[in-house]
N, C-alpha and C. Protein backbone atom coordinates (compact mmCIF):
# COMPACT_ATOMS: atom_id res chain seq x y z
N UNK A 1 0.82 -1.20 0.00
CA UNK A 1 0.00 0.00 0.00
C UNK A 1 0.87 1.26 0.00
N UNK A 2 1.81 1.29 0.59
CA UNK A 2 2.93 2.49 1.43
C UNK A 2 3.40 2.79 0.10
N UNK A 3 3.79 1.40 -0.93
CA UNK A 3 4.55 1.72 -2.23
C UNK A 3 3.73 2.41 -3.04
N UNK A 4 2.39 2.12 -3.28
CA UNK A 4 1.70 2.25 -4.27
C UNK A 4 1.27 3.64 -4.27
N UNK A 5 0.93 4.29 -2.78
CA UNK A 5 1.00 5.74 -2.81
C UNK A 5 2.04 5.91 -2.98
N UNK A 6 3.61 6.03 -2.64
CA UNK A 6 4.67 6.61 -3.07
C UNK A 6 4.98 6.78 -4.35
N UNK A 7 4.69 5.84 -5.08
CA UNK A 7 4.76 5.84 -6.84
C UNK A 7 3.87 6.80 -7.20
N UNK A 8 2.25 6.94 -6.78
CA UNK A 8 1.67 7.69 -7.09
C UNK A 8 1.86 9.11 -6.72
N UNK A 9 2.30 9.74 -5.29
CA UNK A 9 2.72 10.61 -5.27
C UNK A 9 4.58 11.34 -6.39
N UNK A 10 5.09 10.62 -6.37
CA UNK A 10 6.18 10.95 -7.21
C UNK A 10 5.82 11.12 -8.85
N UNK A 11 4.86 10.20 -9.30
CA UNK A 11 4.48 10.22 -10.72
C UNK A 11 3.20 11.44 -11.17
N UNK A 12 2.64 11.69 -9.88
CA UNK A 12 1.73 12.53 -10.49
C UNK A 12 2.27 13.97 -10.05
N UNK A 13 3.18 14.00 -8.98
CA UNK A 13 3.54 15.47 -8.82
C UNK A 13 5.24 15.45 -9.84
N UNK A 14 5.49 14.86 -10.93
CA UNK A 14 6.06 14.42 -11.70
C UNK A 14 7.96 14.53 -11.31
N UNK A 15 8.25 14.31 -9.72
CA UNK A 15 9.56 14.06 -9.26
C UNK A 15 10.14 13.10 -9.66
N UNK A 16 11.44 12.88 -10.01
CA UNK A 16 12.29 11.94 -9.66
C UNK A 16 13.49 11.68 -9.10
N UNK A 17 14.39 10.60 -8.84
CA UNK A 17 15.45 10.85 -7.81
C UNK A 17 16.70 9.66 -8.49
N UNK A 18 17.38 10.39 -7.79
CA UNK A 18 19.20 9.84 -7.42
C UNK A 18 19.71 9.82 -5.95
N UNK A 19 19.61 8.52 -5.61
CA UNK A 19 20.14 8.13 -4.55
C UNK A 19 20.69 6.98 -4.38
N UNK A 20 21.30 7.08 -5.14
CA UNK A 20 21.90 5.20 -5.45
C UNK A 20 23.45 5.70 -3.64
N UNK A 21 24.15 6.96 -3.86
CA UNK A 21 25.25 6.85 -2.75
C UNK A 21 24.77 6.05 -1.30
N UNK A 22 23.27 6.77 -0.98
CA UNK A 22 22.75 5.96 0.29
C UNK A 22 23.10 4.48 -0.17
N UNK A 23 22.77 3.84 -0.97
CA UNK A 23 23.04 2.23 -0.92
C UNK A 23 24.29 1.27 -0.66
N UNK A 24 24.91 2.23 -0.62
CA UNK A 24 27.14 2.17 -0.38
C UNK A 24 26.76 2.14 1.30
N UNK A 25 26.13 2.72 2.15
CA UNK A 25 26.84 2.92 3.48
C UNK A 25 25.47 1.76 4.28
N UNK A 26 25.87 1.30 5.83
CA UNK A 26 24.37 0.67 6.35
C UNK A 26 24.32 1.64 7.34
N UNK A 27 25.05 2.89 7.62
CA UNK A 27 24.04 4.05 8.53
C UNK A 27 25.21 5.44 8.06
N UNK A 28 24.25 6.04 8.20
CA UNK A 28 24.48 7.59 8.07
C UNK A 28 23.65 8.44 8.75
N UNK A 29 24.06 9.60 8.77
CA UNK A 29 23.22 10.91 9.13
C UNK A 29 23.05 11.56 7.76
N UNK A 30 22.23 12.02 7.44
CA UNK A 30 21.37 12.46 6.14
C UNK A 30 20.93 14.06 6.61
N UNK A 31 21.62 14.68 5.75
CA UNK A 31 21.69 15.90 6.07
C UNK A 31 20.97 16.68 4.52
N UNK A 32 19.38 17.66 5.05
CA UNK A 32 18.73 17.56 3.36
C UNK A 32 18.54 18.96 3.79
N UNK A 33 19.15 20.00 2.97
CA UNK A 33 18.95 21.28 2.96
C UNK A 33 19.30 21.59 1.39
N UNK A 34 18.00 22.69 0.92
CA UNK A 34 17.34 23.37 2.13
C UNK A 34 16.02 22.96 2.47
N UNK A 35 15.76 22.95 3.60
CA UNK A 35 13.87 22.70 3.70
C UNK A 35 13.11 23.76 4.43
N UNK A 36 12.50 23.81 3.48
CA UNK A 36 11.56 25.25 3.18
C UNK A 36 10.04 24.97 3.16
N UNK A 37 9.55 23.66 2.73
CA UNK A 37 7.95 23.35 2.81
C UNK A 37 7.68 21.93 3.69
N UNK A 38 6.69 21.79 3.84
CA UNK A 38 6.11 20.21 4.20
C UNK A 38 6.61 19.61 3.14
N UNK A 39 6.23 19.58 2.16
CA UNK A 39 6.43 18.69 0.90
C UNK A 39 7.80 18.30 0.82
N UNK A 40 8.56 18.96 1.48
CA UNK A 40 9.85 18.23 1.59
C UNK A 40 9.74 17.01 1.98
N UNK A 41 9.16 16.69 3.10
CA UNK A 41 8.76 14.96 3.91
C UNK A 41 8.40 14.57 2.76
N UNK A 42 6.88 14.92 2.20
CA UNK A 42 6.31 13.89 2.01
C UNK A 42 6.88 13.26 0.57
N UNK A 43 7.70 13.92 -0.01
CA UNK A 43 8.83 13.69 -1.35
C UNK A 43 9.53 12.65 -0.46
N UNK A 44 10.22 13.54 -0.09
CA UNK A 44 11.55 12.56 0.69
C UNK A 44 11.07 10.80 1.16
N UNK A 45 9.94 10.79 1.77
CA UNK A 45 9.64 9.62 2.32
C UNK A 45 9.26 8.79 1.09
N UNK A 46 8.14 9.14 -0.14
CA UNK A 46 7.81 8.57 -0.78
C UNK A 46 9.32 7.87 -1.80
N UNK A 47 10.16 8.84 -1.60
CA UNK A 47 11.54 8.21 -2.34
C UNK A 47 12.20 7.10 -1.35
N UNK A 48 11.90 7.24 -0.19
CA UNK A 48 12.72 6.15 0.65
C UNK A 48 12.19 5.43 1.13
N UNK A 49 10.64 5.16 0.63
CA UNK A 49 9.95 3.91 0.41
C UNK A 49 9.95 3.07 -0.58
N UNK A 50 10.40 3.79 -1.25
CA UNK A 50 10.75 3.18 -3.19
C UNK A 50 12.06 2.64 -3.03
N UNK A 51 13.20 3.48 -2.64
CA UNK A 51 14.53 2.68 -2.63
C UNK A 51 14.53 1.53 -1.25
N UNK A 52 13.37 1.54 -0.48
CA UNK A 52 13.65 0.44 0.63
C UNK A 52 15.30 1.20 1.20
N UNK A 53 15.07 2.51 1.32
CA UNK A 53 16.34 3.33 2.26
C UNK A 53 15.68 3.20 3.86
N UNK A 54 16.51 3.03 5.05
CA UNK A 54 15.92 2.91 6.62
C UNK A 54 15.75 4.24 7.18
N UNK A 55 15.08 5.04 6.56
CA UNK A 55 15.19 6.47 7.35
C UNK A 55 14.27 6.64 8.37
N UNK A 56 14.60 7.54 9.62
CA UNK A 56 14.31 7.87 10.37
C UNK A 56 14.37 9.38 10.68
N UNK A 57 13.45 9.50 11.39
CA UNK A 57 13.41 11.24 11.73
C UNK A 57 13.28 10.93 13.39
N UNK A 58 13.91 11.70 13.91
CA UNK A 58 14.41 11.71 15.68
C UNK A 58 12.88 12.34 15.90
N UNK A 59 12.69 11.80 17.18
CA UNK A 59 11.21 12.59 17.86
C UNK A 59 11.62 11.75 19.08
N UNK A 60 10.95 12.96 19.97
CA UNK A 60 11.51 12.35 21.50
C UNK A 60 10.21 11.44 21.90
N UNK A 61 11.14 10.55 22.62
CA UNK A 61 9.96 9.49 23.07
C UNK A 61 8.68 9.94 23.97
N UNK A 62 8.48 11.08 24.05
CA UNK A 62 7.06 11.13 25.02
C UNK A 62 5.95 11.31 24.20
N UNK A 63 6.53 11.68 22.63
CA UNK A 63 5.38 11.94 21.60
C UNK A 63 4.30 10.65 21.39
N UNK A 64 5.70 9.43 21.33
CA UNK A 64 4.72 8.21 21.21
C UNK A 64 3.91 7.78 21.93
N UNK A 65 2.65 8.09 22.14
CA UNK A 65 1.36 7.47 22.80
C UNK A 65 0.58 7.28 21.49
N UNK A 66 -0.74 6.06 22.38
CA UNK A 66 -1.27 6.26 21.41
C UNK A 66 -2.47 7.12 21.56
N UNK A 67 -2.99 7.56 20.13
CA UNK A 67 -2.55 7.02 19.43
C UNK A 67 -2.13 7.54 17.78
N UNK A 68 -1.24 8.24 18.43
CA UNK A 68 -0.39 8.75 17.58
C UNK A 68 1.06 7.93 17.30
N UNK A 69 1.28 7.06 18.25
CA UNK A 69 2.47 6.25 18.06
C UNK A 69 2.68 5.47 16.95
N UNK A 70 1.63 4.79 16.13
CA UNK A 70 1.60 4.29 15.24
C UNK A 70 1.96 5.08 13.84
N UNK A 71 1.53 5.85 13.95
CA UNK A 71 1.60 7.11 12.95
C UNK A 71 2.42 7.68 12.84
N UNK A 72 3.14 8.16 13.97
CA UNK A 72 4.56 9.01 13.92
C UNK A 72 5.52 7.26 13.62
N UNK A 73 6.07 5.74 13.61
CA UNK A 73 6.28 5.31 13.09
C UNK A 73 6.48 4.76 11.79
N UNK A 74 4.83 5.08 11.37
CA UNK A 74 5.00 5.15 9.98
C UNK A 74 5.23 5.95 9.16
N UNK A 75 5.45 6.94 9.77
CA UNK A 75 6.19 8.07 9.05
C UNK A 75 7.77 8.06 9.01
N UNK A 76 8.10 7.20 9.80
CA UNK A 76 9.62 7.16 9.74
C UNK A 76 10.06 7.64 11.34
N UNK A 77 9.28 7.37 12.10
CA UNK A 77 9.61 8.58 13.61
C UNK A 77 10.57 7.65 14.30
N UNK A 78 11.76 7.68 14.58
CA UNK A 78 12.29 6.96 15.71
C UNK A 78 11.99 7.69 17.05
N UNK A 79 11.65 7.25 18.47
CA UNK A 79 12.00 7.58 19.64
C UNK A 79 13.41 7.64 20.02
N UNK A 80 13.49 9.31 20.66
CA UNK A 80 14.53 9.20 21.26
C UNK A 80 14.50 9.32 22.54
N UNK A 81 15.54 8.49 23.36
CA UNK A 81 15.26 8.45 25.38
C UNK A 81 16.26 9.26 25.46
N UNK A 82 16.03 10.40 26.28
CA UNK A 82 17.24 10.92 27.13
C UNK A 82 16.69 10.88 28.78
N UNK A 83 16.16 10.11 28.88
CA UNK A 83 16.19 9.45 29.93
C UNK A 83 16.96 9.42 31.11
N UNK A 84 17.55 10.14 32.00
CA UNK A 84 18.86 9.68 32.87
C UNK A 84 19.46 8.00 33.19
N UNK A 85 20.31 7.86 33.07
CA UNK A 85 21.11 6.52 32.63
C UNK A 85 22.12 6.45 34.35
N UNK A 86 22.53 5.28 35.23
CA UNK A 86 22.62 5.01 36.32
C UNK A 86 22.49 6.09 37.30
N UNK A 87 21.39 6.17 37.09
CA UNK A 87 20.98 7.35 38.85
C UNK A 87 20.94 8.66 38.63
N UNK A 88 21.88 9.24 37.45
CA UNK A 88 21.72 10.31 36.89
C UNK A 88 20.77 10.78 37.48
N UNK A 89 20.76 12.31 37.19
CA UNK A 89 19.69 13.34 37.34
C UNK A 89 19.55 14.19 36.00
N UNK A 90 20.45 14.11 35.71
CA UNK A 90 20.54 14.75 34.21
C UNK A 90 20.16 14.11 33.18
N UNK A 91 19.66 14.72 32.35
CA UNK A 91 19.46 14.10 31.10
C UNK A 91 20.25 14.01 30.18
N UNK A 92 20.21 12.97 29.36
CA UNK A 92 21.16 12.77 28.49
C UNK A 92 21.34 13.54 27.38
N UNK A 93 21.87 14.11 26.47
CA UNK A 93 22.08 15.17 25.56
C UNK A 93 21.64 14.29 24.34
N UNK A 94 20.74 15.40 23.65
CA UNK A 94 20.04 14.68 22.32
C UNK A 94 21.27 14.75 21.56
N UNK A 95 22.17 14.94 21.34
CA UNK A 95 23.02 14.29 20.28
C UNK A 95 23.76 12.97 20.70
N UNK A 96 24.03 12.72 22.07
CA UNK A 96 24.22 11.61 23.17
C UNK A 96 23.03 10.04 22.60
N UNK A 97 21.90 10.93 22.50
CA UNK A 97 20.73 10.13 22.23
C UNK A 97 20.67 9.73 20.85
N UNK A 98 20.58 10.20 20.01
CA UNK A 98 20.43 10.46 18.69
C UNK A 98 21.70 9.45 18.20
N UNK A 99 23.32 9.41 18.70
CA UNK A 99 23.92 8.87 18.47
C UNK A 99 23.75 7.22 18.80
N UNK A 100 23.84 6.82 19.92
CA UNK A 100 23.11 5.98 20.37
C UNK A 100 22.27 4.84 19.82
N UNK A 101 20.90 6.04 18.88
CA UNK A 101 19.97 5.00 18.52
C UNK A 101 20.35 4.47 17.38
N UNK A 102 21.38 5.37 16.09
CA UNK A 102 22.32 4.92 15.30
C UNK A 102 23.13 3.58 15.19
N UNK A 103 24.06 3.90 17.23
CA UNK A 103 24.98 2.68 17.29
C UNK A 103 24.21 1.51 17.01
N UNK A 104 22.28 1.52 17.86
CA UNK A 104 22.28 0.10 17.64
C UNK A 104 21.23 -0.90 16.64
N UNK A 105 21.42 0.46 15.48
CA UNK A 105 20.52 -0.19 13.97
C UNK A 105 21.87 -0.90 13.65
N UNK A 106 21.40 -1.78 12.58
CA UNK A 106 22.23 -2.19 11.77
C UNK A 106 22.40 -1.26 10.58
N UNK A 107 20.94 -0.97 10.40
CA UNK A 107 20.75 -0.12 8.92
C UNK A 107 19.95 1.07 9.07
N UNK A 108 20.60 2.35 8.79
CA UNK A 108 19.58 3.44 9.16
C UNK A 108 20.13 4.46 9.33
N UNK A 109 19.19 4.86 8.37
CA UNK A 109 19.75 6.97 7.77
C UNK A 109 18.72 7.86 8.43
N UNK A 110 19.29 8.38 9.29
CA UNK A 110 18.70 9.22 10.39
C UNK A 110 18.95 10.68 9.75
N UNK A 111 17.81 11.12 9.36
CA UNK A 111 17.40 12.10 8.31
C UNK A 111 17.41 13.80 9.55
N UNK A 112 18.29 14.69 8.99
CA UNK A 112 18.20 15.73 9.55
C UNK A 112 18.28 17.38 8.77
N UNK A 113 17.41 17.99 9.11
CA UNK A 113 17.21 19.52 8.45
C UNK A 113 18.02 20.18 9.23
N UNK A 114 18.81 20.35 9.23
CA UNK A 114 19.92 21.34 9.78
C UNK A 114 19.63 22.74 10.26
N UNK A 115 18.49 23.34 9.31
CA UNK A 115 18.62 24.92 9.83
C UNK A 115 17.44 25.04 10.85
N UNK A 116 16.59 23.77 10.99
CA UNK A 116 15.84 23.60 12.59
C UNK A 116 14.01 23.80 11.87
N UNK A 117 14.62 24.96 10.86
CA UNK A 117 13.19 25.22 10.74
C UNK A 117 12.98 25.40 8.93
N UNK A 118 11.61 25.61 8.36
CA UNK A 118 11.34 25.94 7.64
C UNK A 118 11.57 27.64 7.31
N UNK A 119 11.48 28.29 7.94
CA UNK A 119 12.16 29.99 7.86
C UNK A 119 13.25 29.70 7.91
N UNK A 120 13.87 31.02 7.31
CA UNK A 120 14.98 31.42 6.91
C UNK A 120 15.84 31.52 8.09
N UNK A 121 17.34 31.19 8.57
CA UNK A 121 18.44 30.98 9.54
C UNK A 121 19.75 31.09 9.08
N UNK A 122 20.63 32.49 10.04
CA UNK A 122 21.30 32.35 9.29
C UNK A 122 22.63 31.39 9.64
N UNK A 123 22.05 30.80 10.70
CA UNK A 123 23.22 29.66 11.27
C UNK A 123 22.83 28.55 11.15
N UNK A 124 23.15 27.38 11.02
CA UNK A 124 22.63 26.33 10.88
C UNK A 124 22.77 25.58 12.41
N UNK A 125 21.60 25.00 13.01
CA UNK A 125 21.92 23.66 14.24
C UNK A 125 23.10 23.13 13.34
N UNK A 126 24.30 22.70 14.64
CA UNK A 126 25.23 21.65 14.18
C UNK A 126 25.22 20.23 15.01
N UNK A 127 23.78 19.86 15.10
CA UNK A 127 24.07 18.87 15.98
C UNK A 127 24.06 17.80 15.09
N UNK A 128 23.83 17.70 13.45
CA UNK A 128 23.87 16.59 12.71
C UNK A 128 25.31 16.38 12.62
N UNK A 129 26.27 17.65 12.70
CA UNK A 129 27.67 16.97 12.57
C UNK A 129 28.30 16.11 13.96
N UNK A 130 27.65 16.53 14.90
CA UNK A 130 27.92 16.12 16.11
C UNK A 130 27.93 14.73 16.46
N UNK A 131 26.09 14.56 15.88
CA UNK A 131 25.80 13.22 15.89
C UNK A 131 26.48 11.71 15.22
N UNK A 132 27.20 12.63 13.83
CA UNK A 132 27.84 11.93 13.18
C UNK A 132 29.39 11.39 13.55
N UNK A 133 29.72 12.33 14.34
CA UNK A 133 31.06 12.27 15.23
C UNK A 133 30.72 11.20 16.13
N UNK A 134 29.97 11.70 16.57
CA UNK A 134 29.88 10.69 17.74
C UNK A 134 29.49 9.08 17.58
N UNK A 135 28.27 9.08 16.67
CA UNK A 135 28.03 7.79 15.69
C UNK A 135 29.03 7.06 15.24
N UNK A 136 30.27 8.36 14.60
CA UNK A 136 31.11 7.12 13.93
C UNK A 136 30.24 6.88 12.24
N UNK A 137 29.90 7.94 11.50
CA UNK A 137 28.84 7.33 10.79
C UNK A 137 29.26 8.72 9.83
N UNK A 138 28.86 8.19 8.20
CA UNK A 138 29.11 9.56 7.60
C UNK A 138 27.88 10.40 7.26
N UNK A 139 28.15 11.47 7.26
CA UNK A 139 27.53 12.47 6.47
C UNK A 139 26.66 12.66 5.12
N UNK A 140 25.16 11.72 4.77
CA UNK A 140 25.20 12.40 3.16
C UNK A 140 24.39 13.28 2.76
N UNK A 141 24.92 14.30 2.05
CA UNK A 141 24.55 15.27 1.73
C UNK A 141 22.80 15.12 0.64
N UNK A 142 22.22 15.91 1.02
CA UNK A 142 21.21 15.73 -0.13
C UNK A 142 20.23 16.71 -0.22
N UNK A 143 19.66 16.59 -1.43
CA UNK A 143 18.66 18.07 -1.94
C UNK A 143 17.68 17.95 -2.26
N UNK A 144 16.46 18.75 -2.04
CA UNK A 144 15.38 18.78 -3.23
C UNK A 144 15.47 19.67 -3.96
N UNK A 145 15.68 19.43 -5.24
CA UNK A 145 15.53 20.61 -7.07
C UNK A 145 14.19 20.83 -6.75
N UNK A 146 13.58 21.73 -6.84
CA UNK A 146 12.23 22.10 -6.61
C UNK A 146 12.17 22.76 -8.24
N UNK A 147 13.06 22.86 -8.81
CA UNK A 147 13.49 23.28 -10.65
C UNK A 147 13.09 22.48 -11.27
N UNK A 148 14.33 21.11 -11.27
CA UNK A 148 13.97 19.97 -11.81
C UNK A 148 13.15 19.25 -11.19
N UNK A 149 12.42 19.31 -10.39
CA UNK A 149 12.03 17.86 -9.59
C UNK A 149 12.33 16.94 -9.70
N UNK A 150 13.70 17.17 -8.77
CA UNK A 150 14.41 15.73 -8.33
C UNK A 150 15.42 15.82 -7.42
N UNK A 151 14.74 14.63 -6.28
CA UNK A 151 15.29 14.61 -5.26
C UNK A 151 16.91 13.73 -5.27
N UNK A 152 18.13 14.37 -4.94
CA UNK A 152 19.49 13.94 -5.00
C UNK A 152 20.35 13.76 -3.47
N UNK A 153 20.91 12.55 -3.58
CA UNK A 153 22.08 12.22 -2.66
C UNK A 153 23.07 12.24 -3.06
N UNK A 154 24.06 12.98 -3.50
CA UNK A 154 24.84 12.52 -4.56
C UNK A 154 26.84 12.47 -3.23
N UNK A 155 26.36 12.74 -2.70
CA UNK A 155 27.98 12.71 -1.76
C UNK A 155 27.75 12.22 -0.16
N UNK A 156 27.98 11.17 0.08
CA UNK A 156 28.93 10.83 1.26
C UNK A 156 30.04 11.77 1.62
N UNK A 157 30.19 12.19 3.09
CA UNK A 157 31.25 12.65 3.68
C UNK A 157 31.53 12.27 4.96
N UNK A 158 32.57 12.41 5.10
CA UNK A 158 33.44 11.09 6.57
C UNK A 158 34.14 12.59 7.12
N UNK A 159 33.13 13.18 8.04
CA UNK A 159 34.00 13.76 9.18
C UNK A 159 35.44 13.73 9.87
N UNK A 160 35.66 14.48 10.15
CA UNK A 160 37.21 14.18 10.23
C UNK A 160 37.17 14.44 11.53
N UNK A 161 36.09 15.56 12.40
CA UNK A 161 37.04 15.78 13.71
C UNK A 161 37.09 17.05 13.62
N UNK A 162 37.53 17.92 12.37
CA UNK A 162 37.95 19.25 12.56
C UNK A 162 36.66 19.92 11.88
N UNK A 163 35.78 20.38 12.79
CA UNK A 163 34.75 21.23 12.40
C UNK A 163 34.52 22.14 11.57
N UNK A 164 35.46 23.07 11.74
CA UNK A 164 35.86 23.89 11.23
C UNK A 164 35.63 23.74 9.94
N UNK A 165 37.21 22.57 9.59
CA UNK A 165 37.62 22.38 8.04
C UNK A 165 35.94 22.04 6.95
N UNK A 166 35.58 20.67 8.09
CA UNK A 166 34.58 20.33 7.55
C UNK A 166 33.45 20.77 7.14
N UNK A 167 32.97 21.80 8.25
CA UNK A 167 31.71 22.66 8.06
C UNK A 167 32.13 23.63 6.51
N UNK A 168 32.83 24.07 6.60
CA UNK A 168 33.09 24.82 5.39
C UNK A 168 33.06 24.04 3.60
N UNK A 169 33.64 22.95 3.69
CA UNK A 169 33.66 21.84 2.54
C UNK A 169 31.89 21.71 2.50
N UNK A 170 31.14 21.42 3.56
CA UNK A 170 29.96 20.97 3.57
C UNK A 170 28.65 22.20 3.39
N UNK A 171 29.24 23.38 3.68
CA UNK A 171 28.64 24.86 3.17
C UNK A 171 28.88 25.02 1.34
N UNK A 172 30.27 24.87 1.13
CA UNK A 172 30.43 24.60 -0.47
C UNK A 172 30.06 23.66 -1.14
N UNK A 173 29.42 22.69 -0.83
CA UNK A 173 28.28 21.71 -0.91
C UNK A 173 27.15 22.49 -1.67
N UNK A 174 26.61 22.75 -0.73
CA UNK A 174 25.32 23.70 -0.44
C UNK A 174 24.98 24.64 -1.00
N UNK A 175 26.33 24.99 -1.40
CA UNK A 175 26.44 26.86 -2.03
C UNK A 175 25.44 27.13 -2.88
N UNK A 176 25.51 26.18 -4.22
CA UNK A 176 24.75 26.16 -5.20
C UNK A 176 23.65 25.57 -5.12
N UNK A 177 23.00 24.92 -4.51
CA UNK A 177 21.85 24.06 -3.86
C UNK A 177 20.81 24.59 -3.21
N UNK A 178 21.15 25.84 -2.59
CA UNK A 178 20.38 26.58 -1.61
C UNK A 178 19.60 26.93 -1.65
N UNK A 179 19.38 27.84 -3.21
CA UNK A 179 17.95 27.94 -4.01
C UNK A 179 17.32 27.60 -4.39
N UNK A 180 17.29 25.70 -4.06
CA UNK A 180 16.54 24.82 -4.96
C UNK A 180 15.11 24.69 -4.24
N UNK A 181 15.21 25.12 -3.13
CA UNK A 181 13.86 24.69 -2.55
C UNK A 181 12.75 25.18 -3.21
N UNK A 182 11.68 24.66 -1.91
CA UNK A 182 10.49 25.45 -2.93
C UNK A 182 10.00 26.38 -2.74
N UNK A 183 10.55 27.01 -1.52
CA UNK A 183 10.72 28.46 -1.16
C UNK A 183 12.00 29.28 -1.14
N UNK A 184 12.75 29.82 -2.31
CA UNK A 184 14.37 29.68 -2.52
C UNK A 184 14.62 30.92 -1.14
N UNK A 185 13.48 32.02 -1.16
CA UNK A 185 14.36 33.05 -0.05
C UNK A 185 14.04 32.60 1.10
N UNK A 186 13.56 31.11 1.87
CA UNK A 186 13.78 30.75 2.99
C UNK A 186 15.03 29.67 3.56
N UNK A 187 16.40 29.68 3.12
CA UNK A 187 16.98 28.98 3.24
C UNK A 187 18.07 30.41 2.66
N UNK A 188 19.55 29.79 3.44
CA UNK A 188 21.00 29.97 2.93
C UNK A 188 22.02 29.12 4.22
N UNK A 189 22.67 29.31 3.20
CA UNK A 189 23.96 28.78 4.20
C UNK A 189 24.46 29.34 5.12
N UNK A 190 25.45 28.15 5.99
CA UNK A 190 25.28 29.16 7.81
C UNK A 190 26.75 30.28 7.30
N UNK A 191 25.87 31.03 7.89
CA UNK A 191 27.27 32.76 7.27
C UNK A 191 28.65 32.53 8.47
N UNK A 192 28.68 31.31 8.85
CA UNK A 192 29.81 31.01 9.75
C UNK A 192 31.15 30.54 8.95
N UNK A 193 30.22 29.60 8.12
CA UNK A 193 31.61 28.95 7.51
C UNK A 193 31.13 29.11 5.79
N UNK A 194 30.46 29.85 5.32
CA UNK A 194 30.09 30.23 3.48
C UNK A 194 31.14 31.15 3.71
């Protein structure tokens, strides 16, 4: 059923995609800027129901009741616990968490919008690079052409450690990409490292 709408959504709003790089790695952090509408999901998912890709979108575990729990699953929702862990009082840090639920898929691209929101930012959250550090897991880059309609993965990147270096390689990524959304003046790159 899940397929048969996904085909139908991609064929009648007439998208198509390149994502063969996701099929090289069994986890990543998936980093898709810019996102500017809803329709970003519902593209994105209908493509990673078609390639049988394991994506996930982080949502903290108190969302899941039901009965909405079912629903935010089938959308791709993983729970995340930050929970305090031996006696703690503190909670555990969502990139702590987020990494975590990574270590213990076998397979699974934990899908993240970087600039937090649909409006315009001119810094980007860096907790997808964080997560990826900490994971142990690479980076792939990816877009929606809201031009062409067509959704692209086209680069893997393996963190190094040096933020810095990296954030900047991964802004020149982006450079040209930025306007593809489907709202081009709600998105740019973080003016930290462009």
């Amino acid at each position: 059923m899940l397929t048969i709408a996904s085909k139908f959504i991609l064929i009648s709003l007439g998208w198509t995609y390149r994502v063969d790089q996701l099929k090289k790695i069994d986890k990543c952090v998936l980093v898709v800027a810019p996102h500017t509408s809803a329709w970003d999901m519902v593209i994105g998912k209908a493509v990673f129901v078609l390639e049988k890709i394991p994506a996930k979108i982080a949502i903290k575990k108190e969302a899941f009741f039901w009965p909405f729990n079912w629903a935010l699953r089938y959308l791709g929702g993983t729970p995340i616990d930050r929970t305090p862990k031996d006696g703690s009082k503190e909670r555990i840090s969502l990139v702590d968490a987020m990494a975590h639920s990574i270590q213990k898929e076998k397979f699974i691209c934990m899908v993240i919008t970087p600039e937090g929101s649909r409006g315009k930012r001119k810094q980007w959250k860096t907790g997808f690079y964080h997560v990826a550090v900490k994971a142990q897991v690479p980076i792939a880059l990816g877009y929606l052409d809201f031009d062409t309609k067509e959704a692209i993965v086209d680069e893997i990147f393996y963190p190094t450690g040096d933020m810095d270096k990296d954030m900047r390689e991964i802004m020149a990524y982006y450079k040209d990409k930025i306007h593809l959304g489907k709202y081009p003046n709600r998105c740019t790159t973080d003016e930290r490292w462009s």
